[in-house]
C-alpha atoms as a PDB file:
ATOM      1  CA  UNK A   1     126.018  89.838   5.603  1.00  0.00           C
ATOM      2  CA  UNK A   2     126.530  93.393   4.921  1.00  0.00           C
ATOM      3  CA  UNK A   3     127.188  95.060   1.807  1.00  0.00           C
ATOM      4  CA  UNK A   4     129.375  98.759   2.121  1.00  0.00           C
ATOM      5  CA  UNK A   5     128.220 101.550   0.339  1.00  0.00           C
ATOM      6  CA  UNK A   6     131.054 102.497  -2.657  1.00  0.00           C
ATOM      7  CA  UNK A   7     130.333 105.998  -1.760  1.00  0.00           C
ATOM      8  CA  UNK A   8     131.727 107.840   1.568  1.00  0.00           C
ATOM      9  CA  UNK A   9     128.678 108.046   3.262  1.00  0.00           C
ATOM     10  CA  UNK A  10     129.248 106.354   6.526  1.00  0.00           C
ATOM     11  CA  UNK A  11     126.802 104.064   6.376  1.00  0.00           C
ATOM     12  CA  UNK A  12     126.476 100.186   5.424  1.00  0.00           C
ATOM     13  CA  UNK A  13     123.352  98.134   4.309  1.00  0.00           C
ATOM     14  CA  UNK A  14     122.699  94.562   5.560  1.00  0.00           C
ATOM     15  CA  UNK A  15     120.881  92.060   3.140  1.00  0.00           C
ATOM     16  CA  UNK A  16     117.899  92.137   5.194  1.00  0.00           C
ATOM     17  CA  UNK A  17     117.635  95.753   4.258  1.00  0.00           C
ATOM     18  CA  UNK A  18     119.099  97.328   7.815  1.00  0.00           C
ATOM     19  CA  UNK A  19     120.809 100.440   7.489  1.00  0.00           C
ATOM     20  CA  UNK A  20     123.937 100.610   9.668  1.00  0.00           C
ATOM     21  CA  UNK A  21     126.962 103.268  10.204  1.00  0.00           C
ATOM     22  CA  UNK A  22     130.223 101.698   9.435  1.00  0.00           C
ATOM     23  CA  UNK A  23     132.146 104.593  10.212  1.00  0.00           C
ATOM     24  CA  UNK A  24     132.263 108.356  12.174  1.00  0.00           C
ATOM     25  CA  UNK A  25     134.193 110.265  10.028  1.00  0.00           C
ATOM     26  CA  UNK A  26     133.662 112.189   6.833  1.00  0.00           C
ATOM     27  CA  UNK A  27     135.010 115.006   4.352  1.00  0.00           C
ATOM     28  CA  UNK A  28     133.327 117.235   6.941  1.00  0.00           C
ATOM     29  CA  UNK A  29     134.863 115.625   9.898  1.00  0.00           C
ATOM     30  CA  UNK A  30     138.196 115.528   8.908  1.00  0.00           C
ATOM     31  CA  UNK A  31     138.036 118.976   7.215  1.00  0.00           C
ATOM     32  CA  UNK A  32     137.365 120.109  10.993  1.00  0.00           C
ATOM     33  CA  UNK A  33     140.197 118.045  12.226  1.00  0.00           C
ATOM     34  CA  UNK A  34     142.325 119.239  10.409  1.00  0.00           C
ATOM     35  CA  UNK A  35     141.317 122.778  11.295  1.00  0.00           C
ATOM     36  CA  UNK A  36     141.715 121.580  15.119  1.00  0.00           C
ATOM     37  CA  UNK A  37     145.090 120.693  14.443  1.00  0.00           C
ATOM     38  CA  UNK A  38     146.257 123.671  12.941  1.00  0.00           C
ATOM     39  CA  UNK A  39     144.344 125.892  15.828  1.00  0.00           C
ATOM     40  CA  UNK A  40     145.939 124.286  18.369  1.00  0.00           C
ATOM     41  CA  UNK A  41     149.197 124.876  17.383  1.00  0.00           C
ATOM     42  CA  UNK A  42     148.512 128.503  16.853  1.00  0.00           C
ATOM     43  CA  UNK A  43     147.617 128.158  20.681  1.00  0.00           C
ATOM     44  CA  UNK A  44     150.433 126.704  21.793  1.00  0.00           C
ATOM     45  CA  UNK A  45     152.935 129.196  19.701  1.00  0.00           C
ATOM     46  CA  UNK A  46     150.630 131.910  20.967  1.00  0.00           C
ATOM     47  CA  UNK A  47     150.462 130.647  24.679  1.00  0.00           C
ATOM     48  CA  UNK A  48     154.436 129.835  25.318  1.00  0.00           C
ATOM     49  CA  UNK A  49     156.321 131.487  22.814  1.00  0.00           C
ATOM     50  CA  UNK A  50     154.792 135.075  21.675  1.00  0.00           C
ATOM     51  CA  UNK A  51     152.457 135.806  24.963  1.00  0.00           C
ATOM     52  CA  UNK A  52     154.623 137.389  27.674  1.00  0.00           C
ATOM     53  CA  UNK A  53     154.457 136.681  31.371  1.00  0.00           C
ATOM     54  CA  UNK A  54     152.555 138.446  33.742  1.00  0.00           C
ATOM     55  CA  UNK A  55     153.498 141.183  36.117  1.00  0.00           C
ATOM     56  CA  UNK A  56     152.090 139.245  38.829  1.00  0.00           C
ATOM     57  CA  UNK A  57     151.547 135.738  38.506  1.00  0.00           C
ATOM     58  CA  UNK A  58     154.528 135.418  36.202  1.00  0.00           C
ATOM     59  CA  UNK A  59     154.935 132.187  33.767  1.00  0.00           C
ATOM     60  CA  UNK A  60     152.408 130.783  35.606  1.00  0.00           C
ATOM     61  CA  UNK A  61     149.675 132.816  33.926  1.00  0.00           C
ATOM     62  CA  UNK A  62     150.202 130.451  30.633  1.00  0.00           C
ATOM     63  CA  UNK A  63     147.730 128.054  32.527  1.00  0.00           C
ATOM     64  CA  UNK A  64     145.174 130.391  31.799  1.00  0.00           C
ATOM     65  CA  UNK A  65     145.189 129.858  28.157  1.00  0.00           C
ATOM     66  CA  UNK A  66     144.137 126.100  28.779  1.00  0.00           C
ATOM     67  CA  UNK A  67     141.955 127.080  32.119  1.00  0.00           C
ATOM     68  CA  UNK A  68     139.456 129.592  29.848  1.00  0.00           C
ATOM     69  CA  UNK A  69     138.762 127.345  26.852  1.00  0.00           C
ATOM     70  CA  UNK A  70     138.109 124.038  29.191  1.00  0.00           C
ATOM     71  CA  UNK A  71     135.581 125.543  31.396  1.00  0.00           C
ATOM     72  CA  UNK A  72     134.134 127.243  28.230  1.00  0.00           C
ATOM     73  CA  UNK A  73     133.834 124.394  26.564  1.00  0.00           C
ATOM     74  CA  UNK A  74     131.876 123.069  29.556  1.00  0.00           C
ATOM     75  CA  UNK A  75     129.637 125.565  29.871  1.00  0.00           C
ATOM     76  CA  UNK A  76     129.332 125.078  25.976  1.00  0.00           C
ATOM     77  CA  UNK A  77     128.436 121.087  26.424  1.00  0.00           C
ATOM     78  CA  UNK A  78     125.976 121.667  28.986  1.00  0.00           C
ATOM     79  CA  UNK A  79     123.980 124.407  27.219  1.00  0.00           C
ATOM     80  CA  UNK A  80     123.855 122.088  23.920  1.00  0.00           C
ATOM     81  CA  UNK A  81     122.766 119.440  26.519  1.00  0.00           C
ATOM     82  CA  UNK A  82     119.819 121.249  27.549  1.00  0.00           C
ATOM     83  CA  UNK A  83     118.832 122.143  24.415  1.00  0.00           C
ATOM     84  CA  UNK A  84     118.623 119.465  22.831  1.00  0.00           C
ATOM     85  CA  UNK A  85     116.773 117.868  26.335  1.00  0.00           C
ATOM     86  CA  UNK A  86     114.712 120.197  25.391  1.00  0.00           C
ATOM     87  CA  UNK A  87     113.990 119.636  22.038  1.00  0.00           C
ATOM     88  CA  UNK A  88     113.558 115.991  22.767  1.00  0.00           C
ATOM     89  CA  UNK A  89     110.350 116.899  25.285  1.00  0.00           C
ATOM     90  CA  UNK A  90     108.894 119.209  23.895  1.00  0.00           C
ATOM     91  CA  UNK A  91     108.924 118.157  20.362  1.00  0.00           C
ATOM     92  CA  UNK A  92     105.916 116.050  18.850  1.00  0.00           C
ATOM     93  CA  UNK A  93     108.400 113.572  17.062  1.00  0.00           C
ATOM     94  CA  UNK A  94     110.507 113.053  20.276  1.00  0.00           C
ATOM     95  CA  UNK A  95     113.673 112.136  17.906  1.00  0.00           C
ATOM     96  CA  UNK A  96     116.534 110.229  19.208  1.00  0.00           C
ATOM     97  CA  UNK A  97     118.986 112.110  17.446  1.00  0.00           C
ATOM     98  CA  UNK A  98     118.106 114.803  20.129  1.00  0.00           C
ATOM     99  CA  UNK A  99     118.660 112.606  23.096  1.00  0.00           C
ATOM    100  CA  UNK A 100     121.608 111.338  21.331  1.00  0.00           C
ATOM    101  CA  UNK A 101     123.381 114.659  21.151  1.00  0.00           C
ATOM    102  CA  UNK A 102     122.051 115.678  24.523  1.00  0.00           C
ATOM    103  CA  UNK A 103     123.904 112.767  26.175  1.00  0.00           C
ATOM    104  CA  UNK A 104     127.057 113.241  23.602  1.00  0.00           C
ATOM    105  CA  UNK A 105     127.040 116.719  24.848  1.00  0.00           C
ATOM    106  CA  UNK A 106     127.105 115.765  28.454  1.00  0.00           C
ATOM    107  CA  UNK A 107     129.784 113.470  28.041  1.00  0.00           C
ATOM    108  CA  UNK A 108     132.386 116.045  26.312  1.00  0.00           C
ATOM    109  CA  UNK A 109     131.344 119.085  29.528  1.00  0.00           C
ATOM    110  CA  UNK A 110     131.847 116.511  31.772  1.00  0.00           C
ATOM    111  CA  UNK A 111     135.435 115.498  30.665  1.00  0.00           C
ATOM    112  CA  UNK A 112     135.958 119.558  30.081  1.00  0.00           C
ATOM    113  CA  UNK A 113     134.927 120.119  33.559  1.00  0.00           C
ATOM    114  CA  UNK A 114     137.428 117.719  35.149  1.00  0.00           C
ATOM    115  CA  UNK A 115     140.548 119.376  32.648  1.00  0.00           C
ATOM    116  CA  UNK A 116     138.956 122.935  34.368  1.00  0.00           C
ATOM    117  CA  UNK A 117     139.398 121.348  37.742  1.00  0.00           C
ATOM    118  CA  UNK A 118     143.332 119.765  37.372  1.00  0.00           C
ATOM    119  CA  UNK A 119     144.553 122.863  35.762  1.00  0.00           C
ATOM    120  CA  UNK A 120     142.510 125.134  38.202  1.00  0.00           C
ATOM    121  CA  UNK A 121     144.247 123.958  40.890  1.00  0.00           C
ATOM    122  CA  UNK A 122     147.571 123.375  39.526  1.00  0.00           C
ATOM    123  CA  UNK A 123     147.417 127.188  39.082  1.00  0.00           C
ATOM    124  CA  UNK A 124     145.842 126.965  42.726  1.00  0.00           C
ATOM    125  CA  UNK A 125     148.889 125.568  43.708  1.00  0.00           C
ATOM    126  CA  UNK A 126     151.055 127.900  42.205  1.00  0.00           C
ATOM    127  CA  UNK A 127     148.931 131.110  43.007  1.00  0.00           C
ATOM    128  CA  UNK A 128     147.612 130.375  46.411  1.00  0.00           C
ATOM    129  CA  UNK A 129     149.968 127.649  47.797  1.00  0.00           C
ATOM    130  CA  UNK A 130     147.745 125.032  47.933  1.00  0.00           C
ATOM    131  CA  UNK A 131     145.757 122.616  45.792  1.00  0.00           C
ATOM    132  CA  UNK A 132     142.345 122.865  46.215  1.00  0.00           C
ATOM    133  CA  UNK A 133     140.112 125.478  48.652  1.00  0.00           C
ATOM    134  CA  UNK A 134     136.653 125.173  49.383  1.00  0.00           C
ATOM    135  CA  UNK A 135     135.933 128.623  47.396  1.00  0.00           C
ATOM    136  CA  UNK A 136     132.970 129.351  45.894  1.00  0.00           C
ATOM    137  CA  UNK A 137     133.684 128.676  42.441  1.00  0.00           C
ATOM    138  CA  UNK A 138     135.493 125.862  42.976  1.00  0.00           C
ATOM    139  CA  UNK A 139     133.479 124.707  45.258  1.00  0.00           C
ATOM    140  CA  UNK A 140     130.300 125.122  42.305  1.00  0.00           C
ATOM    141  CA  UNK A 141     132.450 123.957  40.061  1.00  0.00           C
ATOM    142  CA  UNK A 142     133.175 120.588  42.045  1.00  0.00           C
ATOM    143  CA  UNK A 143     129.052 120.075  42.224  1.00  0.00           C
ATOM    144  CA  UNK A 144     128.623 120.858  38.603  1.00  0.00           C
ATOM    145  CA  UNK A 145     130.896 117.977  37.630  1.00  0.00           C
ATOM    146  CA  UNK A 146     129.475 115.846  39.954  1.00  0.00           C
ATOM    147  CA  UNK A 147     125.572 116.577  38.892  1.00  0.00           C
ATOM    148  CA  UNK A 148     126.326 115.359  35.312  1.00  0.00           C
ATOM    149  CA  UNK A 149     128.415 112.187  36.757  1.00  0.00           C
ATOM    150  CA  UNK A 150     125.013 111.558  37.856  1.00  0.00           C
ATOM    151  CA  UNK A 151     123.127 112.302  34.250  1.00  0.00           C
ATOM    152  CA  UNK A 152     125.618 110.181  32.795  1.00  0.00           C
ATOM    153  CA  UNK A 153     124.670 107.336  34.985  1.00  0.00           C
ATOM    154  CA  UNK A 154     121.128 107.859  34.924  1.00  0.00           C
ATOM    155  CA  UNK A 155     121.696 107.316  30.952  1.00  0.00           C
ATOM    156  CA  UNK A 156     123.110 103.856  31.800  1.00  0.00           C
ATOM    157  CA  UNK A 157     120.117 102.718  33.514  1.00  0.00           C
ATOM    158  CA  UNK A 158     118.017  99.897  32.092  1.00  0.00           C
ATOM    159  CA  UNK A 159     115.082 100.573  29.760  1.00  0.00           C
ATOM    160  CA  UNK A 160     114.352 101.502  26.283  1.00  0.00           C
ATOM    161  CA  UNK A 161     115.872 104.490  24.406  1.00  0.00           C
ATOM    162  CA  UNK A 162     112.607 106.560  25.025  1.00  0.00           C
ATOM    163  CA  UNK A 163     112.568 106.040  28.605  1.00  0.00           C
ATOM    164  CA  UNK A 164     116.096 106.435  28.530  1.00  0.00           C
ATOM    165  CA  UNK A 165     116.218 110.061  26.448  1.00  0.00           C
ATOM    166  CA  UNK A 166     113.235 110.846  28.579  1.00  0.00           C
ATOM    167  CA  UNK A 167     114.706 110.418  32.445  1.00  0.00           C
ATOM    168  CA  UNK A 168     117.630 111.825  31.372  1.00  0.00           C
ATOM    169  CA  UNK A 169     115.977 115.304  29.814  1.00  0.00           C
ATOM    170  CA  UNK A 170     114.587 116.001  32.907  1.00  0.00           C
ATOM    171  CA  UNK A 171     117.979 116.268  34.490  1.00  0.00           C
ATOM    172  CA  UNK A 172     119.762 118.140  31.754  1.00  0.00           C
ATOM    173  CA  UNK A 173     117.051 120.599  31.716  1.00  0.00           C
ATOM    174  CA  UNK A 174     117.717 120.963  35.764  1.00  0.00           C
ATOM    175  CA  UNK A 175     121.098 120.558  35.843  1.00  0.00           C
ATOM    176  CA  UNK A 176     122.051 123.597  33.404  1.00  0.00           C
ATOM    177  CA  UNK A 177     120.475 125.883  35.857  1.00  0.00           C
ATOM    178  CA  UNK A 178     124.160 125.173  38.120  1.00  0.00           C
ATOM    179  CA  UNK A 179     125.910 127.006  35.412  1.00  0.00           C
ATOM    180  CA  UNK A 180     124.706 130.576  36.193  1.00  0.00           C
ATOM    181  CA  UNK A 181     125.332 129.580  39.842  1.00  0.00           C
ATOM    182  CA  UNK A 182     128.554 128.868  38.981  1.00  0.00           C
ATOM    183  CA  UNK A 183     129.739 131.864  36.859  1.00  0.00           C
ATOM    184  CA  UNK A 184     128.667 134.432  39.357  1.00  0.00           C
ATOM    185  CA  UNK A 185     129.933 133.190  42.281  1.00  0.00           C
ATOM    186  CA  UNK A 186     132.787 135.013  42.779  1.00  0.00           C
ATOM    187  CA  UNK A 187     130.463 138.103  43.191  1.00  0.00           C
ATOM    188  CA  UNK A 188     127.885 136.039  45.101  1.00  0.00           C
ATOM    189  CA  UNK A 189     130.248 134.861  47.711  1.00  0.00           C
ATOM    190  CA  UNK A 190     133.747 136.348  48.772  1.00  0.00           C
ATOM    191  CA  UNK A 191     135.997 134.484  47.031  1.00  0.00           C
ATOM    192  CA  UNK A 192     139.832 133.957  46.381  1.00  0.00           C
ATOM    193  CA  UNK A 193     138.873 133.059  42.371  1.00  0.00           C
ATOM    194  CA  UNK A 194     139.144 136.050  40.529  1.00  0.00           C
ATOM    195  CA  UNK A 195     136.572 137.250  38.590  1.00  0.00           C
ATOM    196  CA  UNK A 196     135.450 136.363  35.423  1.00  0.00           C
ATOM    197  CA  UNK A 197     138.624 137.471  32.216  1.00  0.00           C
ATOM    198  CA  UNK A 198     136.796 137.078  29.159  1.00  0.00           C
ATOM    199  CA  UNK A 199     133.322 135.594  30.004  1.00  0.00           C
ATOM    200  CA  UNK A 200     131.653 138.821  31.619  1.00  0.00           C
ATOM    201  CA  UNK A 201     129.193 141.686  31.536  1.00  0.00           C
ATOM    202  CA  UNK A 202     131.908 143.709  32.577  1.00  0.00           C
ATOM    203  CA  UNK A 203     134.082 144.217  29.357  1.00  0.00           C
ATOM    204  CA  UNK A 204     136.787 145.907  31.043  1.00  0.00           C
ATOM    205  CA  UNK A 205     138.781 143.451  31.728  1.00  0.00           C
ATOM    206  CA  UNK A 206     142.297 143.134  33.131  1.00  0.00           C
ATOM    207  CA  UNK A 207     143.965 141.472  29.979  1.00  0.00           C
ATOM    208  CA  UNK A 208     144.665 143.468  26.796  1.00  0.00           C
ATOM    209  CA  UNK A 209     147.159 142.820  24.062  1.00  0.00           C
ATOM    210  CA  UNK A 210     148.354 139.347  22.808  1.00  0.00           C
ATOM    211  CA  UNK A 211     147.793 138.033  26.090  1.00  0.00           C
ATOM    212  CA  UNK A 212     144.072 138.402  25.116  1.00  0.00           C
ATOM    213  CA  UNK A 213     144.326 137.433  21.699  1.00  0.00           C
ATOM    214  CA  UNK A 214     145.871 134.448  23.006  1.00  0.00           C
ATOM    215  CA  UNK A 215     142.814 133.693  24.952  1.00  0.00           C
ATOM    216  CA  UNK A 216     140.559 134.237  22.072  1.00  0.00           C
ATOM    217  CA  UNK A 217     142.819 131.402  20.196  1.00  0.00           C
ATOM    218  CA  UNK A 218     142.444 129.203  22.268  1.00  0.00           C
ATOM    219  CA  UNK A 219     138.578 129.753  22.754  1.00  0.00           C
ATOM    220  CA  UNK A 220     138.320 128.935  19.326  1.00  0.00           C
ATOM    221  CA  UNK A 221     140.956 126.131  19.152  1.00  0.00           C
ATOM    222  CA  UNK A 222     138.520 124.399  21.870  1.00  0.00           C
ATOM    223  CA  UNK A 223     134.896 125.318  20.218  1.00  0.00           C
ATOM    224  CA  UNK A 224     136.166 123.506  17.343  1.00  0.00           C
ATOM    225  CA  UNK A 225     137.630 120.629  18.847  1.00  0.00           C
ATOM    226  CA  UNK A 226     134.257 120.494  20.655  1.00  0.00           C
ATOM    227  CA  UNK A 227     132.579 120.582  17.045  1.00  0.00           C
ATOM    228  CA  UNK A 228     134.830 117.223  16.131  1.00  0.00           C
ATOM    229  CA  UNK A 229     134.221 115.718  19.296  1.00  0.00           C
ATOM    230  CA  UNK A 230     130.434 116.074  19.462  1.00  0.00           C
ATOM    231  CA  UNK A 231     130.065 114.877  15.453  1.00  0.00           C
ATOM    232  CA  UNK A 232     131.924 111.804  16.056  1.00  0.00           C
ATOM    233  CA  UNK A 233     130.499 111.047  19.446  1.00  0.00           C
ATOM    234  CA  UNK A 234     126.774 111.188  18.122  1.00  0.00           C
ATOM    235  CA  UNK A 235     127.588 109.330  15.499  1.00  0.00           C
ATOM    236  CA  UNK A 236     129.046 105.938  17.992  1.00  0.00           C
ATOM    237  CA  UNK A 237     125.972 106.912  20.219  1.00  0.00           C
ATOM    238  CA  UNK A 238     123.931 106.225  17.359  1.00  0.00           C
ATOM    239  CA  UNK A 239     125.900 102.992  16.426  1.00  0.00           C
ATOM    240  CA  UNK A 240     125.664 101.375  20.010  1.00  0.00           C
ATOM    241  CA  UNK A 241     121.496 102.190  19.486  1.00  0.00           C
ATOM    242  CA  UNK A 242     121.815 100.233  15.649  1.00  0.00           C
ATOM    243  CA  UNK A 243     123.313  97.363  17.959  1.00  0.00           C
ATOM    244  CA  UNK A 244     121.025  97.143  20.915  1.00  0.00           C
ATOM    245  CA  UNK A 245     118.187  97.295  18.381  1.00  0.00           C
ATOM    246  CA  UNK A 246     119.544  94.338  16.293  1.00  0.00           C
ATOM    247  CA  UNK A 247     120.617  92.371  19.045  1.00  0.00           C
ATOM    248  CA  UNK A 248     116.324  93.261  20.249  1.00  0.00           C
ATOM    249  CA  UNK A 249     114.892  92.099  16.834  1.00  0.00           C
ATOM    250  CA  UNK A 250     117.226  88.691  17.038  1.00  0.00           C
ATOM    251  CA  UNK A 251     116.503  87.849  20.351  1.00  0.00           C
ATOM    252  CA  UNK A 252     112.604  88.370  19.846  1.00  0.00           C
ATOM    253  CA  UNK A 253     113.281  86.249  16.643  1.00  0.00           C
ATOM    254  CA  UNK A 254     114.786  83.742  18.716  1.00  0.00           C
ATOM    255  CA  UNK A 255     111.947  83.315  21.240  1.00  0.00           C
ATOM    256  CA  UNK A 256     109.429  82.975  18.621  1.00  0.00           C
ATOM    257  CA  UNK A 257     111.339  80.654  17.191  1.00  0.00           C
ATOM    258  CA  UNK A 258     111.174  78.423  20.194  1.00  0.00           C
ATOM    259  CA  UNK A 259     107.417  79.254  20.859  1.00  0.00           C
ATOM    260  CA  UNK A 260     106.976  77.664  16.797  1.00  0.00           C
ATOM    261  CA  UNK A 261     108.980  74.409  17.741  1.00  0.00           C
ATOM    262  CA  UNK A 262     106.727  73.565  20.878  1.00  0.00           C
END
C-alpha cells in the first residue's frame, strides 16, 4: 500500500517505509515549462515573421534557426554527460544520481543530434541539391550520433546499477572527445559545410542584425527546453531504479521464502 504525501513533493511513502517518486513535475518544472513555451514562440515569430531572408540562400536560411539550437543542444547533452561520468568515477560516494543524469543527458544529445541531421540535410537539399554528402562535418556528425547509440545500449546491458553507471562512464568520458572533432572540421578538412555562425573563436561572423538575434532566441528557447527535459528525465530514470530495486528485494524475499518451507 502506499500512502501520498499531502504536500507537492513528488514523492510517495509505502507502509513498509520505501520512499518512492509518484510524479516528475513540480512548481520548478512547470515554472520552466512554461518559460519553454513562451520562448519558443518568440522563436517562431522571430524566425518566420520578423527575420528577413537571405541574400543568398533565400527563405531557406529560416532552417538555420532550428539547425543552431539542435546541434547546440547536443553538444550541450554530451558535455553534461561527461561530466557527470565524471563525477560518478572519480567521486568517493560514486552516487547514482550522477550516472542517472549522465545517461539522461545522453539520451536528450542523442535525439538533438538526429533533429541536427534531418534539418541539416533538408537545408542540404535545398543548398547543395542533394540530401546527404559524405562531408566532413556531416560525416563527424553521422559518427557522433552513432557512438552514443552505442552508450545508450551499453546502459541496457545486464548488471547492477554500479556496474551499469560504471561501463557506461568510461564511454561518455571517451566519447565527448568526438565533439571537438566535430566542430572543427570544416577547417580540418575541405568541406562544403560552412563554417561555424555563432559557435566560434572567430567572432566575426557573417550574420548581424535580427537575423542574429533570432539565433540567440532560439539558443535559449532550446537550453531551456533542455533544462525541462533533463529534470523530468532524471527523475523517470530514477523511478525505473525504485522499481528494479523493489522488484530485487521481493524476489530475494520470495526465494527465502521457499528456502524456509523446505
Amino acid at each position: 500500500m502506499t500512502t501520498l504525501d499531502p504536500n507537492e513533493t513528488g514523492t510517495a511513502t509505502t507502509t513498509d517505509g520505501v520512499v518512492a517518486t509518484r510524479s516528475t513535475g513540480t512548481k520548478a518544472t512547470r515554472a520552466i515549462g512554461i518559460a519553454v513555451l513562451v520562448a519558443m514562440t518568440w522563436l517562431v515569430l522571430f524566425a518566420f515573421v520578423f527575420s528577413p531572408a537571405d541574400a543568398n540562400q533565400g527563405e531557406s536560411v529560416r532552417l538555420m534557426y532550428i539547425h543552431l539550437p539542435t546541434i547546440w543542444v547536443a553538444y550541450l547533452s554530451f558535455v553534461v554527460t561527461a561530466v557527470s561520468s565524471g563525477l560518478y568515477m572519480f567521486t568517493k560516494k560514486h552516487s547514482l544520481g550522477w550516472d542517472r543524469l549522465a545517461g539522461a543527458s545522453a539520451e536528450i544529445g542523442v535525439v538533438f543530434v538526429g533533429l541536427t541531421l534531418i534539418v541539416g540535410s533538408l537545408w542540404g537539399r535545398l543548398t547543395w541539391g542533394v540530401f546527404w554528402q559524405w562531408d566532413a562535418r556531416l560525416t563527424t556528425t553521422a559518427l557522433l550520433f552513432v557512438t552514443y547509440i552505442g552508450y545508450l545500449a551499453v546502459r541496457r546491458l545486464d548488471g547492477s546499477h554500479h556496474q551499469r553507471a560504471k561501463r557506461s562512464a568510461v564511454i561518455g568520458l571517451l566519447g565527448v572527445l568526438l565533439l571537438p572533432l566535430v566542430h572543427w572540421s570544416v577547417r580540418i578538412w575541405r568541406s562544403l559545410h560552412q563554417e561555424a555562425t555563432i559557435l566560434d573563436t572567430d567572432l566575426d561572423a557573417d550574420i548581424d542584425g535580427i537575423m542574429f538575434f533570432s539565433v540567440v532566441v532560439g539558443l535559449v528557447a532550446f537550453s531551456l527546453l533542455y533544462v525541462w527535459l533533463i529534470l523530468h528525465r532524471t527523475r523517470i530514470l530514477a523511478m525505473e531504479d525504485q522499481i528494479d530495486d523493489r522488484g530485487l528485494d521481493l524476489a530475494l524475499a520470495e526465494r527465502r521464502a521457499e528456502g524456509a518451507t523446505r
